[in-house]
Protein backbone atom coordinates (compact mmCIF):
# COMPACT_ATOMS: atom_id res chain seq x y z
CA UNK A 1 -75.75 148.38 29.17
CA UNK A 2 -76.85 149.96 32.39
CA UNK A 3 -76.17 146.88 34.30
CA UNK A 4 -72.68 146.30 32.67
CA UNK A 5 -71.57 149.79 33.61
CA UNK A 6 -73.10 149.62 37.38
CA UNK A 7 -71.08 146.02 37.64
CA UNK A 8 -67.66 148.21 36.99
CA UNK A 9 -68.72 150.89 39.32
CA UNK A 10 -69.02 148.24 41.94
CA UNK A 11 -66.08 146.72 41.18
CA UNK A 12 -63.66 149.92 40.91
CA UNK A 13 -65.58 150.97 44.17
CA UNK A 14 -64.82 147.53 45.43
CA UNK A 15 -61.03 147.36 44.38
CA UNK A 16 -60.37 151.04 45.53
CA UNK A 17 -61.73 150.21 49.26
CA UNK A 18 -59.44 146.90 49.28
CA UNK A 19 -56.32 148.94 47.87
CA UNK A 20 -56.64 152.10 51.00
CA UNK A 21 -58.01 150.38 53.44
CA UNK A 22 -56.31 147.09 53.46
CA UNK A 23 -52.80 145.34 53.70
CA UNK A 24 -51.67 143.02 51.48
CA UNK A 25 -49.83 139.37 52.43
CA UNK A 26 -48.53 137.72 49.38
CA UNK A 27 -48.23 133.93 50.19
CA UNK A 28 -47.09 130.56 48.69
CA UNK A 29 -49.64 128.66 48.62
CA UNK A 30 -53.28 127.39 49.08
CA UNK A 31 -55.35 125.16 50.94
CA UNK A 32 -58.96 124.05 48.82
CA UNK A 33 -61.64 121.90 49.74
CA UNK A 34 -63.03 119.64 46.78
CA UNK A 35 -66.67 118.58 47.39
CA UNK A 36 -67.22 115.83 44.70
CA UNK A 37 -70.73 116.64 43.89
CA UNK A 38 -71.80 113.02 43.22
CA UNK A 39 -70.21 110.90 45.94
CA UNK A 40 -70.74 113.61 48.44
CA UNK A 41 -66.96 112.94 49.38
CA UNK A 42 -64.87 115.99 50.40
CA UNK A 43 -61.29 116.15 49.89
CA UNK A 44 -58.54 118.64 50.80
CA UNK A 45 -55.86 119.60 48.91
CA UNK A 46 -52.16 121.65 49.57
CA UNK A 47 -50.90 123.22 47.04
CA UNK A 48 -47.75 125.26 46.15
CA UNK A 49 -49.39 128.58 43.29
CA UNK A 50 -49.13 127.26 39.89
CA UNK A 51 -49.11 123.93 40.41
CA UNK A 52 -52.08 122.25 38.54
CA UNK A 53 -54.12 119.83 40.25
CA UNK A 54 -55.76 117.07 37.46
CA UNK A 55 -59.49 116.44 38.66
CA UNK A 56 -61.48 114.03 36.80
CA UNK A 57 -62.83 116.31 34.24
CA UNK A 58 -61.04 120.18 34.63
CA UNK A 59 -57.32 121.07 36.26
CA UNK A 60 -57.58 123.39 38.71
CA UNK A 61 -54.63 125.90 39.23
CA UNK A 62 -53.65 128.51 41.76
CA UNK A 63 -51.63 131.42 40.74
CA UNK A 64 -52.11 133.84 43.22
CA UNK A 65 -52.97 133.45 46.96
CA UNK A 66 -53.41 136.97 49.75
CA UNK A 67 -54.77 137.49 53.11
CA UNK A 68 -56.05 140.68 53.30
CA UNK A 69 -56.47 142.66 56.46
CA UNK A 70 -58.04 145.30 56.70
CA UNK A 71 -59.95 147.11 60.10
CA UNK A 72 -63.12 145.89 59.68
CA UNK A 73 -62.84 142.06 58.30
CA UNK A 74 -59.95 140.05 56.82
CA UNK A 75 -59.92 138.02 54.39
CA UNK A 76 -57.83 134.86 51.74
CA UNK A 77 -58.57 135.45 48.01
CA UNK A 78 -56.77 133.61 45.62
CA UNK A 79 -56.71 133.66 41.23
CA UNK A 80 -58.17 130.43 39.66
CA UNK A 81 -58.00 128.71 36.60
CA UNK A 82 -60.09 126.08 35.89
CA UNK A 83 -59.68 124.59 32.85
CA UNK A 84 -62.65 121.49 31.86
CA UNK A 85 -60.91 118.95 29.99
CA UNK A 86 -63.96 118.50 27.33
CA UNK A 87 -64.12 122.36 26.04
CA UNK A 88 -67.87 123.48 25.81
CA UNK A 89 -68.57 127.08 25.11
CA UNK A 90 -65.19 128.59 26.41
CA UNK A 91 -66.37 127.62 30.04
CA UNK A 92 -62.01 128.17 31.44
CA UNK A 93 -62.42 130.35 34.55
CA UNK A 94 -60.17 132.51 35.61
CA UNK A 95 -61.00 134.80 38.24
CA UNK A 96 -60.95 135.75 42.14
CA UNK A 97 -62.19 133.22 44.24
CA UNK A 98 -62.53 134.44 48.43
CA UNK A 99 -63.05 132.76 51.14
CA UNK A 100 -65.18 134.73 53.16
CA UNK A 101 -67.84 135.23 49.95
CA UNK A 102 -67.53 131.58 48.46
CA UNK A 103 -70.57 132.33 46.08
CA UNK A 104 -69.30 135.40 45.02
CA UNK A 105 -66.96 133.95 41.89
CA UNK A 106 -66.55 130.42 41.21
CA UNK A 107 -66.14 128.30 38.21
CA UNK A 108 -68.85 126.05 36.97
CA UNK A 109 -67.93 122.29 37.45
CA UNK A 110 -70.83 119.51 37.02
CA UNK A 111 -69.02 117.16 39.33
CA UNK A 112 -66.81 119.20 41.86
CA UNK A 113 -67.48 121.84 44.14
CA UNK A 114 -64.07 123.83 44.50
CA UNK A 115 -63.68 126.64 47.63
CA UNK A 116 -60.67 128.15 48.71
CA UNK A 117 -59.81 126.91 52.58
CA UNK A 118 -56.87 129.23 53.17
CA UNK A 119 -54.42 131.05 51.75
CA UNK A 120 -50.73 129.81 53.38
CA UNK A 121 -47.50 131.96 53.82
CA UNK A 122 -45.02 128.87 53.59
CA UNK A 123 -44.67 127.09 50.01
CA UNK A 124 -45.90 124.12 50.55
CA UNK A 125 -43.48 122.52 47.60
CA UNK A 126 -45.38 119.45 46.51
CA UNK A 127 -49.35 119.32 45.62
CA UNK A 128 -50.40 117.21 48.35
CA UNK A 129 -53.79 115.84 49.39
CA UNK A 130 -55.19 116.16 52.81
């Protein structure tokens, strides 16, 4: 219980800094990297937000993409969904992925490791890979 209620402190602490201290840049799209775990092979994908991008096992949309600046750092954070195609245990993600923490938040995928690259201020139009 302690824990849980230090964890929203952190975050409202967290949000509150980002929201007076920082300016927001909505953009159109995102850039991710795709490690395939297995093969070792890394692959880069464009994509316009909401656009779903089929993996082997999970789709992978993005539905929000910002730079943030701010004085002292910028930084890209995007919303994720990641959705496995076999359901086990309600593992869908959907959270805030950023670039500059990239273990902060990320969803749990046995074959693919899934970072945000950048966040882009044109729409890219078409999922495209890289």
């Amino acid at each position: 219980m302690f824990l849980k209620k230090k964890y929203i402190i952190f975050t409202l602490k967290f949000l509150f800094f980002y929201e007076v201290y920082s300016k927001e840049i909505e953009c159109q799209g995102a850039k991710i990297r795709i490690i395939n775990k297995i093969t070792t092979e890394k692959s880069f994908f464009i994509m316009p937000l909401s656009q779903t991008l089929e993996l082997d096992n999970a789709k992978v949309r993005i539905l929000r993409c910002l730079k943030v600046e701010n004085d002292d750092m910028d930084d890209e954070i995007a919303i994720l969904n990641h959705q496995p195609k076999v359901q086990k245990n309600n593992e869908e993600f959907l959270g805030w992925i950023f670039r500059s923490s990239q273990y902060l938040n990320l969803p749990l995928n046995v074959m693919y490791d899934i970072r945000l690259e950048e966040c882009l201020l044109e729409d890219p139009i078409f999922l495209k890979k890289e």
